[in-house]
N, C-alpha and C. Protein backbone atom coordinates (compact mmCIF):
# COMPACT_ATOMS: atom_id res chain seq x y z
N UNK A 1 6.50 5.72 -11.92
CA UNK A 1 6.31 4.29 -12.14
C UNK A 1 5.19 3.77 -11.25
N UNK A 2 5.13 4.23 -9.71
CA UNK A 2 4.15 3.43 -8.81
C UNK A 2 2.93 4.37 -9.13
N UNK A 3 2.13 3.45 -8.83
CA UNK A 3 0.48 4.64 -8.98
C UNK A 3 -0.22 3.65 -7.89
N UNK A 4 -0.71 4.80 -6.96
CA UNK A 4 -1.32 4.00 -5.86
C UNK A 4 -3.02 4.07 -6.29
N UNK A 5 -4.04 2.69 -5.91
CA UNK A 5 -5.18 2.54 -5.98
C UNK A 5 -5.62 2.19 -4.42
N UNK A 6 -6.92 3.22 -3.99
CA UNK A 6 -7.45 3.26 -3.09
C UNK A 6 -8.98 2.09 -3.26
N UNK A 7 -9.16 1.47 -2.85
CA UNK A 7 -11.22 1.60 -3.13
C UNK A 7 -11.49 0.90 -1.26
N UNK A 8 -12.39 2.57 -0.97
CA UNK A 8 -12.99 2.18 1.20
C UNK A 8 -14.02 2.65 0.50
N UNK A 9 -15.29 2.40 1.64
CA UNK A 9 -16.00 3.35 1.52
C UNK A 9 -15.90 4.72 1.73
N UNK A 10 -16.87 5.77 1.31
CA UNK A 10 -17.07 7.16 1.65
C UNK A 10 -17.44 7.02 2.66
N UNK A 11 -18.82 6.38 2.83
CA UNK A 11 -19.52 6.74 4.64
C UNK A 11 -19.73 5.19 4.94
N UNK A 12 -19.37 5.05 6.37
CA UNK A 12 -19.82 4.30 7.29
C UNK A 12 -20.27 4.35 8.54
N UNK A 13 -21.66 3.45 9.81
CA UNK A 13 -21.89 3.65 10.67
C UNK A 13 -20.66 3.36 11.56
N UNK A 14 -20.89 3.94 12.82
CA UNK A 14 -19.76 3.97 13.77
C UNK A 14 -19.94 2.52 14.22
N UNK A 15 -18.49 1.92 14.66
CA UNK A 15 -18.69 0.62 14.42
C UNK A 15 -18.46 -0.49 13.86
N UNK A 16 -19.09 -0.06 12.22
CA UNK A 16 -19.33 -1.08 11.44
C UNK A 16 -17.81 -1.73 10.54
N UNK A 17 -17.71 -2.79 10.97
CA UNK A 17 -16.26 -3.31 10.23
C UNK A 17 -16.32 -3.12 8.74
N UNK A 18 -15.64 -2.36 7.95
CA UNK A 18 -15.52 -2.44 6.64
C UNK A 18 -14.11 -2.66 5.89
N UNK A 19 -14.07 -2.92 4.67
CA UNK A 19 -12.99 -3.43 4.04
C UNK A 19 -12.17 -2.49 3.25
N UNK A 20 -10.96 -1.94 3.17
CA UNK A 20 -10.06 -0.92 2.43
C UNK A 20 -9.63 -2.19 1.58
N UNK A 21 -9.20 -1.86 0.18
CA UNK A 21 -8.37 -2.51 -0.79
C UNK A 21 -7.60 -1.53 -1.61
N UNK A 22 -6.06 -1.93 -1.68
CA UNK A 22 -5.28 -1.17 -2.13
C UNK A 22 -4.30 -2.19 -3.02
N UNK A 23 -4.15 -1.03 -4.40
CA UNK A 23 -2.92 -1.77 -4.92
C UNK A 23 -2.18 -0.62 -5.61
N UNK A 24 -1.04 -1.23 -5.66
CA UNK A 24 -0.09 -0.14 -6.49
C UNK A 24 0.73 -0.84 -7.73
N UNK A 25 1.15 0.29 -8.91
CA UNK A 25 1.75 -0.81 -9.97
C UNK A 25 2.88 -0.43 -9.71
N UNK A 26 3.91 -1.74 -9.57
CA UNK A 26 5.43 -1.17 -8.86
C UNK A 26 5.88 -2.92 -9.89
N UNK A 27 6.78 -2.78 -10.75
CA UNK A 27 7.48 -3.77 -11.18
C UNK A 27 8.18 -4.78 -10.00
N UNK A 28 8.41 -4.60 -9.33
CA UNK A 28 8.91 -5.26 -8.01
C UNK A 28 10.34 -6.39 -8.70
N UNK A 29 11.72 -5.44 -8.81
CA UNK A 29 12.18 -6.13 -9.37
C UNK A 29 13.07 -7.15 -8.19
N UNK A 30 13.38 -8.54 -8.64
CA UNK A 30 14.09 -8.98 -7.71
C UNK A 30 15.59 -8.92 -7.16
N UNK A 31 16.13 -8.54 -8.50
CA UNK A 31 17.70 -8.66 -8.39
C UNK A 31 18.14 -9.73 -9.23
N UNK A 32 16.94 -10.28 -9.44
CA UNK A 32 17.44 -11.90 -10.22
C UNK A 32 17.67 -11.39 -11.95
N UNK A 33 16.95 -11.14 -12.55
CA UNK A 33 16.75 -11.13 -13.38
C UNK A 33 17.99 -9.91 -14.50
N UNK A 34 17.99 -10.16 -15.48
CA UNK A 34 19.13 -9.82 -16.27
C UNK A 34 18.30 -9.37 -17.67
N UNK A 35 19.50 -7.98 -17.93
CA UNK A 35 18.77 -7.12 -18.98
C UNK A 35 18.88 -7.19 -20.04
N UNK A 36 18.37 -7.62 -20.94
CA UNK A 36 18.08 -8.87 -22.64
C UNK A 36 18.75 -7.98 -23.24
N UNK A 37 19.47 -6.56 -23.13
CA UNK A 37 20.31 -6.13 -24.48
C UNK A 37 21.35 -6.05 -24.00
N UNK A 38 21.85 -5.50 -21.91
CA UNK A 38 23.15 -5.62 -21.98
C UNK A 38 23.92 -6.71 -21.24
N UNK A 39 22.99 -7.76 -20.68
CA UNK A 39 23.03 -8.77 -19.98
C UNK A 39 23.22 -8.98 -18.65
N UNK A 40 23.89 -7.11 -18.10
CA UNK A 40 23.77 -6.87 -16.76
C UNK A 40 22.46 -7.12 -15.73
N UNK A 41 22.60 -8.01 -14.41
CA UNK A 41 21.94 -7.97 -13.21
C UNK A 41 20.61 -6.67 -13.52
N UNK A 42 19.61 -6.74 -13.44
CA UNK A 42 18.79 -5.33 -12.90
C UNK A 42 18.59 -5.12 -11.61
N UNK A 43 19.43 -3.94 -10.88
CA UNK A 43 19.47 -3.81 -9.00
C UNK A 43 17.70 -4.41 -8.67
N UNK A 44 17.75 -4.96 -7.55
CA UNK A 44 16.62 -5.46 -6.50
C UNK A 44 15.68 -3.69 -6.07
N UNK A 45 15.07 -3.65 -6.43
CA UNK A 45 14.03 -2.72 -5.94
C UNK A 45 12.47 -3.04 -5.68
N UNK A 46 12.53 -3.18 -4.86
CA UNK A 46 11.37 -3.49 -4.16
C UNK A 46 10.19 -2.05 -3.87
N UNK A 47 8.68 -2.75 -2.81
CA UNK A 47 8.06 -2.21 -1.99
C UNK A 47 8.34 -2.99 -0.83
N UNK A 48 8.97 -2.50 0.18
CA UNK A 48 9.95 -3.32 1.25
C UNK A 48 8.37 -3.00 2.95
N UNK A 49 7.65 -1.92 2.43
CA UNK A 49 6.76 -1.87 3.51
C UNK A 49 5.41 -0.78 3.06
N UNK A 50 4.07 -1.38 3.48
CA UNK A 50 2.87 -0.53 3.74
C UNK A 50 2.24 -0.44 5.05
N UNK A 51 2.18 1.14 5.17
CA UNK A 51 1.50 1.45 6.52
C UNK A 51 0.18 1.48 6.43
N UNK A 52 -0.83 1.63 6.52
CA UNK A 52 -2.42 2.57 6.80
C UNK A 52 -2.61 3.30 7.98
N UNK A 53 -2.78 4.50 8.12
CA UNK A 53 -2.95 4.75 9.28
C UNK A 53 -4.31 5.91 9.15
N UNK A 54 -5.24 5.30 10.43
CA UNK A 54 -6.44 6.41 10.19
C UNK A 54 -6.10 7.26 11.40
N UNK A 55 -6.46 9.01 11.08
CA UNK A 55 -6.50 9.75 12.21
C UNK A 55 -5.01 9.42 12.85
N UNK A 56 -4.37 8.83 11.72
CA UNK A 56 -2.82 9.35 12.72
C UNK A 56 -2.35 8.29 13.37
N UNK A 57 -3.15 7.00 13.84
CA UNK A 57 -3.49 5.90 14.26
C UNK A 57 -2.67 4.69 13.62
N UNK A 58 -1.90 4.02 13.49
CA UNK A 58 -1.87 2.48 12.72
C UNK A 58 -2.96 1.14 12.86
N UNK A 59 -3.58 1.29 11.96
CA UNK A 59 -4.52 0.32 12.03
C UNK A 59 -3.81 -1.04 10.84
N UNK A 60 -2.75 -1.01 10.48
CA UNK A 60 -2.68 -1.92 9.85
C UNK A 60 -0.95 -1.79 8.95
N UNK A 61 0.00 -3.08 8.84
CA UNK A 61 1.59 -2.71 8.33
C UNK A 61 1.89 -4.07 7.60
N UNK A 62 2.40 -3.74 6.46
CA UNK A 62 2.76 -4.93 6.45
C UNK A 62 4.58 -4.71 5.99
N UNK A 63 5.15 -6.12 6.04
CA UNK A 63 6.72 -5.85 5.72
C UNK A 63 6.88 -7.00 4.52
N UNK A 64 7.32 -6.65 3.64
CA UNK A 64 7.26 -7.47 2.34
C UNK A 64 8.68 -7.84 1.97
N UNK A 65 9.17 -9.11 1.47
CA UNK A 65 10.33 -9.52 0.94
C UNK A 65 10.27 -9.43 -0.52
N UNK A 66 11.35 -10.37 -1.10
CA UNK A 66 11.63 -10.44 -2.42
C UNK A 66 10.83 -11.06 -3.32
N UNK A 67 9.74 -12.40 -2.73
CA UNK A 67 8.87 -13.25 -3.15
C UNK A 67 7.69 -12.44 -3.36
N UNK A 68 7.37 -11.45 -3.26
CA UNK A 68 6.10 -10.51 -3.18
C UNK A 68 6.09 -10.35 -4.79
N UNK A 69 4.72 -10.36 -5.27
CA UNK A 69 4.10 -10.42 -6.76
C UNK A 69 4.66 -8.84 -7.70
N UNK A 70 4.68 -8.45 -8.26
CA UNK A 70 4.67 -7.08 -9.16
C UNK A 70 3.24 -6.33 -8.71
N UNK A 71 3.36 -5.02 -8.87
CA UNK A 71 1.79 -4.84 -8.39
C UNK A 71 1.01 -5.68 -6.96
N UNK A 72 2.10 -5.01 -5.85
CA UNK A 72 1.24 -5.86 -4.34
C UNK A 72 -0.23 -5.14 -4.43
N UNK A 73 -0.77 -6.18 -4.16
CA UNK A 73 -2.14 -5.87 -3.31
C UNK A 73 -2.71 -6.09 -1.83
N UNK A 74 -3.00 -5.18 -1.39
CA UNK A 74 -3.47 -5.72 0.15
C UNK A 74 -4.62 -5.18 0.41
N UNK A 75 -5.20 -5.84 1.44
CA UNK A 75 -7.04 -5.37 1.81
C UNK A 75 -6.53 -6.10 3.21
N UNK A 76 -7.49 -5.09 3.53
CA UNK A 76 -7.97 -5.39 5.28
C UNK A 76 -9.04 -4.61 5.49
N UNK A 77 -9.45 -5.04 6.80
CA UNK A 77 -10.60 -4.81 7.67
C UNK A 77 -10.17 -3.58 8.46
N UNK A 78 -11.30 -2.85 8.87
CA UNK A 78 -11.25 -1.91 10.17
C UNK A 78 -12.27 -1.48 10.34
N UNK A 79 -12.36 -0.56 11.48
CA UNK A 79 -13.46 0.23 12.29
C UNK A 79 -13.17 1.04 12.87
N UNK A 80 -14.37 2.32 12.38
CA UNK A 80 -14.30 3.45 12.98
C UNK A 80 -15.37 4.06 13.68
N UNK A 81 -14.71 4.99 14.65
CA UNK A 81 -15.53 5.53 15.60
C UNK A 81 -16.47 6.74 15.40
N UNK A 82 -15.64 7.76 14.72
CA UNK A 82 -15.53 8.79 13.87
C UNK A 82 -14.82 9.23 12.97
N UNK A 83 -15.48 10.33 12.50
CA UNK A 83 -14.83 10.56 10.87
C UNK A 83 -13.44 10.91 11.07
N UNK A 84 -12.67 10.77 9.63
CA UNK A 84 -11.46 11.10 9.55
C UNK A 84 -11.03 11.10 8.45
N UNK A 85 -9.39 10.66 8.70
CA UNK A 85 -8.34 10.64 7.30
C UNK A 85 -8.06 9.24 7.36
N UNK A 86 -8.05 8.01 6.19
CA UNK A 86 -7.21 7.25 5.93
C UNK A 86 -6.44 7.70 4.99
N UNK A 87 -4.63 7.52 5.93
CA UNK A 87 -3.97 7.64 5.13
C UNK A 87 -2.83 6.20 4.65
N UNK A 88 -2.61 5.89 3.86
CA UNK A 88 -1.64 4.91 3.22
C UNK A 88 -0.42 5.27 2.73
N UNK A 89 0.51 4.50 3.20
CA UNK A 89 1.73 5.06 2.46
C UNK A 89 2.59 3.61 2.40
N UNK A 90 3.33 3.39 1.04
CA UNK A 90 4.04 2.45 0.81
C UNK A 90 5.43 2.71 0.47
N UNK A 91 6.53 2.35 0.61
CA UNK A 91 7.94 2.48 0.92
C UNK A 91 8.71 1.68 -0.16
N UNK A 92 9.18 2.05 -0.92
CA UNK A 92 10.74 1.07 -1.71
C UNK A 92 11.97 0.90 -1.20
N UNK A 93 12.56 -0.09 -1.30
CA UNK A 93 13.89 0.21 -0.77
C UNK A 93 15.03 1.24 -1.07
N UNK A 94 14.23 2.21 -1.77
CA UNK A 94 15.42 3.09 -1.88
C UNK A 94 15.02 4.01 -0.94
N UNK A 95 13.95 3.96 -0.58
CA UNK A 95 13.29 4.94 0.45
C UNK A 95 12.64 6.17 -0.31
N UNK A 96 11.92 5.72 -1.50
CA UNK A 96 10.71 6.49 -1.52
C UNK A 96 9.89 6.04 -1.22
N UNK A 97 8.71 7.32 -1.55
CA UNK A 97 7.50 6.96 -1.05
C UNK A 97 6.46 7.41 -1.82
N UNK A 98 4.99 6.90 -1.82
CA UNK A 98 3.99 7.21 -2.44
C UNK A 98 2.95 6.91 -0.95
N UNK A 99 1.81 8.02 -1.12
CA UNK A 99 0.72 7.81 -0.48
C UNK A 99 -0.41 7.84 -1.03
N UNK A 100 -1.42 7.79 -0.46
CA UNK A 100 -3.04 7.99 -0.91
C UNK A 100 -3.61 8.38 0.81
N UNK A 101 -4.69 9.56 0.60
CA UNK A 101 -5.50 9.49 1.39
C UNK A 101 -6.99 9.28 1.07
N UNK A 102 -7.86 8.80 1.69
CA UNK A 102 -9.36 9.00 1.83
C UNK A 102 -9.83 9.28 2.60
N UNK A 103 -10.82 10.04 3.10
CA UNK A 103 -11.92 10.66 3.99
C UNK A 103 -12.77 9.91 4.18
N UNK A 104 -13.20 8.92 5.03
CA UNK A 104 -14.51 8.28 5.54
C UNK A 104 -15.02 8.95 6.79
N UNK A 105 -16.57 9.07 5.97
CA UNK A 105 -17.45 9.63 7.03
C UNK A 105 -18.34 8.60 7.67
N UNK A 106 -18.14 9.01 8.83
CA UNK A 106 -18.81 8.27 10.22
C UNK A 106 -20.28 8.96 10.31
N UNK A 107 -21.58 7.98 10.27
CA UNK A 107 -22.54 8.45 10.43
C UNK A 107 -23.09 8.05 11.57
């Protein structure tokens, strides 16, 4: 069901602040809502949290409630020194998980 979308750059100077944007397609259900053929509740399943972490590092978390859109999106800023791994990983409340990595090179 989730499919994670990455877009960083490939290469950047050491330094230079650049922007990661990520989204994933996750129905984000609330709990509210009720199922049109058997009229039962549909359980609350969420994305309850996203990490980023470069080189192992946390550069960035967020913790999400029930009000959060279908398909979260988040972007942020960072900077690097040297090359590495960004890695991302986002969490449901049932406690899976999906990641993405990218490789940005430090020139």
């Amino acid at each position: 069901m989730a499919k994670p979308r990455v877009k960083a750059p490939d290469k950047v100077k050491a330094g230079e602040i650049f922007e990661v944007k990520t989204l994933i397609s996750h129905k984000m259900e609330t709990g509210l809502r009720k199922d049109s053929k058997t009229g039962e509740t549909i359980p609350r399943n969420i994305i309850d949290s996203f990490v980023a972490k470069f080189n192992g590092a946390q550069v960035f978390a967020v913790q999400s409630h029930a009000a959060i859109s279908a398909n979260p999106y988040f972007a942020f800023y960072m900077k690097a020194n040297k090359s590495g791994e960004l890695e991302l990983t986002w969490r449901e409340e049932t406690g899976k998980t999906w990641s993405a990595k990218k490789t940005i090179t430090v020139e």
